[in-house]
Protein backbone atom coordinates (compact mmCIF):
# COMPACT_ATOMS: atom_id res chain seq x y z
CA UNK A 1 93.80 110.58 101.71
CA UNK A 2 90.30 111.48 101.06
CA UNK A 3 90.42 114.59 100.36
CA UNK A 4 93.11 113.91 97.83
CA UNK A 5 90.62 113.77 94.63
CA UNK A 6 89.70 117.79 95.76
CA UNK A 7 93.65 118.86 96.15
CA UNK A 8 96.19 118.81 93.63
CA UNK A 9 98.56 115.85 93.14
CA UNK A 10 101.19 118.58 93.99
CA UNK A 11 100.11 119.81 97.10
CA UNK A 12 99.20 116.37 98.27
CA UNK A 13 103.25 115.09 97.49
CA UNK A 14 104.03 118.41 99.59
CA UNK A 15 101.41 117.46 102.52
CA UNK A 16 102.90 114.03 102.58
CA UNK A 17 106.50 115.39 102.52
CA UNK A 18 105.60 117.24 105.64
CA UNK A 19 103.69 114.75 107.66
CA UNK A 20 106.62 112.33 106.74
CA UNK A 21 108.79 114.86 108.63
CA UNK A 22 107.13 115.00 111.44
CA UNK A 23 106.63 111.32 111.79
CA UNK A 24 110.65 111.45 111.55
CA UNK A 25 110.72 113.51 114.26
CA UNK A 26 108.82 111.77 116.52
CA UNK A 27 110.26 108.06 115.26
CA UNK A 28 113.83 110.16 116.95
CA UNK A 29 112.15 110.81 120.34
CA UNK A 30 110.48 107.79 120.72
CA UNK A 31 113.24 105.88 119.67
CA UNK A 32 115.30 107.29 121.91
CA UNK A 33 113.17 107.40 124.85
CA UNK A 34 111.00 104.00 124.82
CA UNK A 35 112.29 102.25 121.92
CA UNK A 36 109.51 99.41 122.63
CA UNK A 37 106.57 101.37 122.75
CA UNK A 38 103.06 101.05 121.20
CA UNK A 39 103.20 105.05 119.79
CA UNK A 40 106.82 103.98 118.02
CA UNK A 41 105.28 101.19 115.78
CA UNK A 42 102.07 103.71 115.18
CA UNK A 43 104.56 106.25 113.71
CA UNK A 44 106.35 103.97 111.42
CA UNK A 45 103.66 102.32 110.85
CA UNK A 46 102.14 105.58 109.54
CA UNK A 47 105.36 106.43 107.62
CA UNK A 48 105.00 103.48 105.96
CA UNK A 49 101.88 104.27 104.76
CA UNK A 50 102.69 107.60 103.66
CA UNK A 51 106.12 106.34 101.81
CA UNK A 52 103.81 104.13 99.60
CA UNK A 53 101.28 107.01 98.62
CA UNK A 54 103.89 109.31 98.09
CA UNK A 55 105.79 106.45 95.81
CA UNK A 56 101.92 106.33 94.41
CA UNK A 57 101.76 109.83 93.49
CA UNK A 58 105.28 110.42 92.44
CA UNK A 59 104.21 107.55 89.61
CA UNK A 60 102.11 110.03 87.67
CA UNK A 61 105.29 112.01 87.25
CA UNK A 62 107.19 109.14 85.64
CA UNK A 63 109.61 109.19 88.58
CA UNK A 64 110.02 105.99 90.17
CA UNK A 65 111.18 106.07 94.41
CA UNK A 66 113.42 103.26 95.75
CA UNK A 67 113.39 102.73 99.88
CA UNK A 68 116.40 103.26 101.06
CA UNK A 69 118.54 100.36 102.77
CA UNK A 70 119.86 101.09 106.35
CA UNK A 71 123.19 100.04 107.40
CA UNK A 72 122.83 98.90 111.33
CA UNK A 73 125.77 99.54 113.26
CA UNK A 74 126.57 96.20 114.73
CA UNK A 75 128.10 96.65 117.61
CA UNK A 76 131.75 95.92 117.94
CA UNK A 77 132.63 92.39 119.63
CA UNK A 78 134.92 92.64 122.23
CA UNK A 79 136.80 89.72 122.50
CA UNK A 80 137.86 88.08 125.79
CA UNK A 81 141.60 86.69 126.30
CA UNK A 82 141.30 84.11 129.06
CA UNK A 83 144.30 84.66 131.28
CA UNK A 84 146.49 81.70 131.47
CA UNK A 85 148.68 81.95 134.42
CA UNK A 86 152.40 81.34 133.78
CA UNK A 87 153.92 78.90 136.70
C-alpha cells in the first residue's frame, strides 16, 4: 500500500486483483481443512482489507463496487415422526 503513490492506479487494481485471488485460494483450503483456525480469519481479514482499497481505487474511475451477499445453505431439517404404536 505504500508503494502505491510510485505505481500506477492501474497496476495497483491488477496487484490487488491478484493477491485477492490468492487469499481466495487459501480462504478454500483453510476452510476446508480447519475452518476455526487463526490463519483463516488472517486471510479474510486481509481480503477485507484489500476489497476496500480496491473499492478505493476503483472510485477514481467513477465505478462504484457493491459486496456481494452470500446465500448460506441452511441445512435441511429433518423432521422426526415419533412412532405411535397401534394396539
Amino acid at each position: 500500500m505504500a508503494n502505491e503513490e510510485i505505481i500506477g492506479p492501474n497496476i495497483r487494481v491488477a496487484d490487488i486483483l491478484e493477491q485477492i485471488e490468492r487469499l481466495d485460494k487459501m480462504i478454500a483450503f483453510h476452510k476446508m481443512h480447519a475452518p476455526d483456525d487463526a490463519m483463516l480469519k488472517q486471510y479474510q481479514y486481509l481480503r477485507r482489507r484489500y476489497s476496500l482499497e480496491l473499492t478505493r481505487l476503483m472510485k477514481m474511475y467513477n465505478f462504484h463496487l457493491s459486496p456481494i451477499k452470500q446465500k448460506v445453505a441452511k441445512p435441511k431439517s429433518k423432521q422426526i415422526k415419533a412412532a405411535i404404536p397401534l394396539s
